[in-house]
PDB file of N, CA and C in Angstrom:
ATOM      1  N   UNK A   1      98.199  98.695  76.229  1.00  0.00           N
ATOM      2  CA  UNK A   1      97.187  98.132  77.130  1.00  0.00           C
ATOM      3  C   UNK A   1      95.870  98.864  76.902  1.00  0.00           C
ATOM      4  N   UNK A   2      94.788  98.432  77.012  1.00  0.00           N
ATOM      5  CA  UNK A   2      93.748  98.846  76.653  1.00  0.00           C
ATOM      6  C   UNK A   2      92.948  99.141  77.776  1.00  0.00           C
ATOM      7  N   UNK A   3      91.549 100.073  77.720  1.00  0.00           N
ATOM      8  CA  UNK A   3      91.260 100.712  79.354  1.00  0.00           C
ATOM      9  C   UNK A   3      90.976 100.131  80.049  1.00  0.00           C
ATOM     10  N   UNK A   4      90.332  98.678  79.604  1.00  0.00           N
ATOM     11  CA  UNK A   4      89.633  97.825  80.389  1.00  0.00           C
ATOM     12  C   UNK A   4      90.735  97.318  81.481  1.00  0.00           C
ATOM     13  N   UNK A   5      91.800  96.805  80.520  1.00  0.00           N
ATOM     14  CA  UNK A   5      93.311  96.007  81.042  1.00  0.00           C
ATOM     15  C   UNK A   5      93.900  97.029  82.368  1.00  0.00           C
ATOM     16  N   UNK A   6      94.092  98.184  82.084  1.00  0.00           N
ATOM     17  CA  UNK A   6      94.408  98.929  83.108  1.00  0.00           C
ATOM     18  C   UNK A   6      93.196  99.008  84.422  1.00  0.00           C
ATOM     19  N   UNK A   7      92.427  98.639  83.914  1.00  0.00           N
ATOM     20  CA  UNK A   7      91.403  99.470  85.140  1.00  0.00           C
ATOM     21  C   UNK A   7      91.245  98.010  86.306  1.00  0.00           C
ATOM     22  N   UNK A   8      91.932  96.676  85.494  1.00  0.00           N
ATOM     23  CA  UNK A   8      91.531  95.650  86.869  1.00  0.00           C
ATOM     24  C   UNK A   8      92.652  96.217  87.572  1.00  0.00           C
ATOM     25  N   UNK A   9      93.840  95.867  87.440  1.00  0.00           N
ATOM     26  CA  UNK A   9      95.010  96.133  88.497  1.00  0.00           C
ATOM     27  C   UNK A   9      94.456  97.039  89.227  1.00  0.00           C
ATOM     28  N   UNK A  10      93.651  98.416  89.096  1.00  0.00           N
ATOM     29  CA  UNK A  10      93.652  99.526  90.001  1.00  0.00           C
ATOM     30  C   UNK A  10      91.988  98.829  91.277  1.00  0.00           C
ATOM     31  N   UNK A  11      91.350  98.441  89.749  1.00  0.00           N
ATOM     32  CA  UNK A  11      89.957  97.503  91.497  1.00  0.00           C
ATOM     33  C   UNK A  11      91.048  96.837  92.210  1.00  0.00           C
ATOM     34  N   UNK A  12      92.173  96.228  91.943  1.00  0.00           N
ATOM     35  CA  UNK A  12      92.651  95.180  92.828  1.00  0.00           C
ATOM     36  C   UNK A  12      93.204  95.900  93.711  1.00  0.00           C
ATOM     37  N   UNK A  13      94.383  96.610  93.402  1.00  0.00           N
ATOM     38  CA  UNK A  13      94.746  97.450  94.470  1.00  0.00           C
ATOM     39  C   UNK A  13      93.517  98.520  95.296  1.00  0.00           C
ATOM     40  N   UNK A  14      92.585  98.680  95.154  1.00  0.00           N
ATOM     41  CA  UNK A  14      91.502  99.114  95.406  1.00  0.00           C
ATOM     42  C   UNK A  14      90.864  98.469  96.481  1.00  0.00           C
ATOM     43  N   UNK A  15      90.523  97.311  96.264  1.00  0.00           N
ATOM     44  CA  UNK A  15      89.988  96.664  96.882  1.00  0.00           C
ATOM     45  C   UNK A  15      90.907  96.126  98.259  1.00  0.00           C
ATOM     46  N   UNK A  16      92.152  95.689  97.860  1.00  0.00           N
ATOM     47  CA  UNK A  16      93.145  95.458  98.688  1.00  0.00           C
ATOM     48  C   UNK A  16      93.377  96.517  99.419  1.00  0.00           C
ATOM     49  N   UNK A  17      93.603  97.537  99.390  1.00  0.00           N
ATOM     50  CA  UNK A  17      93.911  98.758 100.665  1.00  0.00           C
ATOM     51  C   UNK A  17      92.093  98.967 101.468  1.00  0.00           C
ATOM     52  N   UNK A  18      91.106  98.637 100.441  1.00  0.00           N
ATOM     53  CA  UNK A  18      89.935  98.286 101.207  1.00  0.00           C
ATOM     54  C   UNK A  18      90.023  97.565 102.718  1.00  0.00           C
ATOM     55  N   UNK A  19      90.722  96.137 101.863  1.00  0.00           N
ATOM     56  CA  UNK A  19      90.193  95.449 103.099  1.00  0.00           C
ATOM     57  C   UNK A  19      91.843  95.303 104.299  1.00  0.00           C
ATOM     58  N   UNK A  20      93.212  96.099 104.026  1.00  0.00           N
ATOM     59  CA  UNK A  20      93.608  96.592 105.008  1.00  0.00           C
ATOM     60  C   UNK A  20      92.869  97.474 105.901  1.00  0.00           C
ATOM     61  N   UNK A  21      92.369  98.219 105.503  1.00  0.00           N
ATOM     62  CA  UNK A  21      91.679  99.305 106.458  1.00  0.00           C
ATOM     63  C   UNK A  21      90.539  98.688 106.945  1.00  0.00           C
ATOM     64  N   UNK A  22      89.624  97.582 106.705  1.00  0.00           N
ATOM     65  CA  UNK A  22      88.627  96.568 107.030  1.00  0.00           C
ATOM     66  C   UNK A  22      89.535  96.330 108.619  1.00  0.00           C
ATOM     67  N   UNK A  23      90.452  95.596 108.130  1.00  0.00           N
ATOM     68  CA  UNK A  23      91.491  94.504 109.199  1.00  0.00           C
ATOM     69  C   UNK A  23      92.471  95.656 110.105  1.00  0.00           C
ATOM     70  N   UNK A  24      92.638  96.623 109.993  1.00  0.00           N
ATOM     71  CA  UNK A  24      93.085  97.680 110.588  1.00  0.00           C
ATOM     72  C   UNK A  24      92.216  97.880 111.717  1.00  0.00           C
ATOM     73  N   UNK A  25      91.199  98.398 111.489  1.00  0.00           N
ATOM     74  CA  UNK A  25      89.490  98.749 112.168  1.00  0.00           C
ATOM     75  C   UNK A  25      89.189  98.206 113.098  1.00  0.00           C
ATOM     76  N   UNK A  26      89.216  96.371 112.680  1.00  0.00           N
ATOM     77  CA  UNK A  26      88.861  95.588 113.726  1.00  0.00           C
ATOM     78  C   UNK A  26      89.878  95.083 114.589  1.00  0.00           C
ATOM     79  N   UNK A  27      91.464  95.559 113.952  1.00  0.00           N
ATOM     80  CA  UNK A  27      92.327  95.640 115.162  1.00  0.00           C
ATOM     81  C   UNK A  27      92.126  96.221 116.165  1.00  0.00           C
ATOM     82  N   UNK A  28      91.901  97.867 115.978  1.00  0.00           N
ATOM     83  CA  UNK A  28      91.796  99.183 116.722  1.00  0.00           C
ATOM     84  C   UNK A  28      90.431  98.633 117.614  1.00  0.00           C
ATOM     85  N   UNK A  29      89.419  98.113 116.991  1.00  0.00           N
ATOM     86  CA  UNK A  29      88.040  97.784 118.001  1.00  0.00           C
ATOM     87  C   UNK A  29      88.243  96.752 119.311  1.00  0.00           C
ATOM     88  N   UNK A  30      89.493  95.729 118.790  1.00  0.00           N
ATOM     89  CA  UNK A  30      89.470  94.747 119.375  1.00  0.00           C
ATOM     90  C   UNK A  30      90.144  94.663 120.811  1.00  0.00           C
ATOM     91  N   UNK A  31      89.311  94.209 121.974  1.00  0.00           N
ATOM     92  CA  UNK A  31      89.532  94.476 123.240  1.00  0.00           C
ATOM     93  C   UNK A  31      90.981  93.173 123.845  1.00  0.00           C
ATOM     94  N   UNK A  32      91.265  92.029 122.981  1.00  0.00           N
ATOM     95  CA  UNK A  32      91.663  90.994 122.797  1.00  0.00           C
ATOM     96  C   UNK A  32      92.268  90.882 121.685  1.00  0.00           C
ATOM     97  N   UNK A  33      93.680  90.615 121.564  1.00  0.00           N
ATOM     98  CA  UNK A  33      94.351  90.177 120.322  1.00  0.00           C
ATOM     99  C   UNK A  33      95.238  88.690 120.605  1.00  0.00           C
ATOM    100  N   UNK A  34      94.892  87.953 120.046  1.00  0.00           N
ATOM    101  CA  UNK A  34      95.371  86.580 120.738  1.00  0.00           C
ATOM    102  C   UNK A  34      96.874  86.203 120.303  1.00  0.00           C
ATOM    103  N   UNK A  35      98.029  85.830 120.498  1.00  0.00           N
ATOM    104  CA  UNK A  35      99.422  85.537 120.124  1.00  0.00           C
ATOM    105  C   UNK A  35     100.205  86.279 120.200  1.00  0.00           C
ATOM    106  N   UNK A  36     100.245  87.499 119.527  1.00  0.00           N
ATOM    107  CA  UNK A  36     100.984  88.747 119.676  1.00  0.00           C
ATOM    108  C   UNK A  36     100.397  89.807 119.390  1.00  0.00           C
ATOM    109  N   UNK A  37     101.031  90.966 120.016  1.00  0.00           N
ATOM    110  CA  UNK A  37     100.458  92.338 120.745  1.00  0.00           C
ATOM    111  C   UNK A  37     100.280  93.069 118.844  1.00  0.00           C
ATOM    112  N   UNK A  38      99.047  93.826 119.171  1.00  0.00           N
ATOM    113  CA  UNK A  38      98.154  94.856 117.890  1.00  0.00           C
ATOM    114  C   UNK A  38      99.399  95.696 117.222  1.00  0.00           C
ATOM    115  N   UNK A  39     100.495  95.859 117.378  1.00  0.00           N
ATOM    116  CA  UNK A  39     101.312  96.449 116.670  1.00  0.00           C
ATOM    117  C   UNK A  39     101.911  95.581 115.909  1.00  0.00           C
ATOM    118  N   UNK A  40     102.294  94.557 116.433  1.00  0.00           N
ATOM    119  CA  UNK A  40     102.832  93.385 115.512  1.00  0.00           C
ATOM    120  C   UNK A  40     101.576  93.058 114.524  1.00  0.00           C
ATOM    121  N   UNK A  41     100.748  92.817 114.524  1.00  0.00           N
ATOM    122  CA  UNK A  41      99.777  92.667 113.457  1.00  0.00           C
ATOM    123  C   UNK A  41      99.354  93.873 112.472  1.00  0.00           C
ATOM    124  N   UNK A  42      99.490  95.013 113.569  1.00  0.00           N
ATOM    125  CA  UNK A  42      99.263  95.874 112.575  1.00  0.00           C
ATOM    126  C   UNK A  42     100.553  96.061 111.004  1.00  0.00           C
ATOM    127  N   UNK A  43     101.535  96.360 111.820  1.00  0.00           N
ATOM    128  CA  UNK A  43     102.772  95.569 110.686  1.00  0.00           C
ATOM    129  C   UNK A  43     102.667  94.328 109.806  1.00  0.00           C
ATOM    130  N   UNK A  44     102.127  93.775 110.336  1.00  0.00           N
ATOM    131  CA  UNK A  44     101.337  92.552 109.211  1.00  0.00           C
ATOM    132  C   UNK A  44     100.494  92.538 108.392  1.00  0.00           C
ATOM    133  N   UNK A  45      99.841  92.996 108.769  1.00  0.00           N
ATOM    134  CA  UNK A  45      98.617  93.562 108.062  1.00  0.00           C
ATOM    135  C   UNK A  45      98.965  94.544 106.977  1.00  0.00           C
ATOM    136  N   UNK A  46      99.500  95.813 107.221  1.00  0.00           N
ATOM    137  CA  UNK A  46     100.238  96.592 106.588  1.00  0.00           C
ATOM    138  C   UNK A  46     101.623  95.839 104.992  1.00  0.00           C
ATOM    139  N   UNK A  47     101.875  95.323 105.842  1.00  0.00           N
ATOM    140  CA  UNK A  47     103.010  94.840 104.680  1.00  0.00           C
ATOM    141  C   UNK A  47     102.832  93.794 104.017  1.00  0.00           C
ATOM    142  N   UNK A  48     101.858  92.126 104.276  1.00  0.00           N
ATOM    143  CA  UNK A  48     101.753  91.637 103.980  1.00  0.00           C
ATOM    144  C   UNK A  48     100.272  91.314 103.104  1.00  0.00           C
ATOM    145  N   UNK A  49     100.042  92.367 102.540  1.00  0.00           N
ATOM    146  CA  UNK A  49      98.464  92.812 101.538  1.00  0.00           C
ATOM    147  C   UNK A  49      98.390  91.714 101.081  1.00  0.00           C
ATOM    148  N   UNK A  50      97.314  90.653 101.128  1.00  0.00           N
ATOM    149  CA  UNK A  50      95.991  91.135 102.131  1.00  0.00           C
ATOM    150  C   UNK A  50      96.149  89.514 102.574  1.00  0.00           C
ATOM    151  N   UNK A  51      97.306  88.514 102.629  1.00  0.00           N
ATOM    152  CA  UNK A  51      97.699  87.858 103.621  1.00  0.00           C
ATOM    153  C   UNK A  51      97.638  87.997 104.870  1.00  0.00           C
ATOM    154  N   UNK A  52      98.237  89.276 105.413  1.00  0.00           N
ATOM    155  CA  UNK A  52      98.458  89.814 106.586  1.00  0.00           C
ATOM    156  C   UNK A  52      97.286  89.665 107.353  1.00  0.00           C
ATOM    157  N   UNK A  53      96.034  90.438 106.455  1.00  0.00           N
ATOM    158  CA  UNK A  53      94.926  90.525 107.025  1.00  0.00           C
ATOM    159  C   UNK A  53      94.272  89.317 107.168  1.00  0.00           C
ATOM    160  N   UNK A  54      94.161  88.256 106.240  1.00  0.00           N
ATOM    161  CA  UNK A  54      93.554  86.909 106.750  1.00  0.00           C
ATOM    162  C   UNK A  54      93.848  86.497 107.580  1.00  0.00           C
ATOM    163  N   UNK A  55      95.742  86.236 107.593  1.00  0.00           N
ATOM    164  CA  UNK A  55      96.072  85.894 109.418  1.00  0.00           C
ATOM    165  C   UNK A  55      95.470  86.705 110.109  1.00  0.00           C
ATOM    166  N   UNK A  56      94.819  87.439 110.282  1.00  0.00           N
ATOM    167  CA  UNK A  56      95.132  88.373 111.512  1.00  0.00           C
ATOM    168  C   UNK A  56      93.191  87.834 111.982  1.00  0.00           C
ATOM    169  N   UNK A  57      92.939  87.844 110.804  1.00  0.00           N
ATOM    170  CA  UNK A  57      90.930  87.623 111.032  1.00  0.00           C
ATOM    171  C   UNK A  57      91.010  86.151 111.467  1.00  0.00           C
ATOM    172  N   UNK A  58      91.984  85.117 110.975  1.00  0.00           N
ATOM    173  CA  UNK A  58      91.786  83.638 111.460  1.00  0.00           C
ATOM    174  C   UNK A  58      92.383  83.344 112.545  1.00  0.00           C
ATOM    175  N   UNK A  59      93.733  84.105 112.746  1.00  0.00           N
ATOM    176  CA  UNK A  59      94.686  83.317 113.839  1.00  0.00           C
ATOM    177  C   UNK A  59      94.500  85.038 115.132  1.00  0.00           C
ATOM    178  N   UNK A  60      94.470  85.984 114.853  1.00  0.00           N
ATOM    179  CA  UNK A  60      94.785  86.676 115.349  1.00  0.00           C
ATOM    180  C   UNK A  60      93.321  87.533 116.584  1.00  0.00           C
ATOM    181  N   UNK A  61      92.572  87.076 116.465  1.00  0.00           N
ATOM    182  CA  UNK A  61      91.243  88.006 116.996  1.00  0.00           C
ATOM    183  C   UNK A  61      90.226  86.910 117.414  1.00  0.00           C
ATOM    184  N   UNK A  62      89.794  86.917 118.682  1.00  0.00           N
ATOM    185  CA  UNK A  62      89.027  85.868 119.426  1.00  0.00           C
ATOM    186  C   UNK A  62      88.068  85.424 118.534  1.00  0.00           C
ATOM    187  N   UNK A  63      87.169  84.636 118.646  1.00  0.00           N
ATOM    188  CA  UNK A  63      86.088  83.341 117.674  1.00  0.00           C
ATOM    189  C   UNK A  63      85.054  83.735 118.769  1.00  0.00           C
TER     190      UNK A  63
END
């Protein structure tokens, strides 16, 4: 593999634990979590990179 080849996988994972900790953040800020309680999402968020976190910004946090 050549350096270039190695170095996307690591922006991706890079970027992805980015924007867990993005969607983490605005769990912890959020005064309102709509469907189910901030631990259950946080587990979502957590395990389901970076699915987790879209649910959680579309279905999960007031508009």
């Amino acid at each position: 593999m050549t350096p270039q080849g190695a170095l996307i996988p690591i922006v991706v994972l890079i970027l992805a634990i980015a924007f867990d900790v993005y969607c983490l953040r605005e769990l912890a800020r959020a005064d309102v979590v709509l469907g189910f309680p901030a631990e259950f999402w946080a587990v979502v968020i957590f395990l389901l990179t970076p699915f987790g976190g879209i649910a959680y910004l579309k279905l999960g946090r007031p508009h």
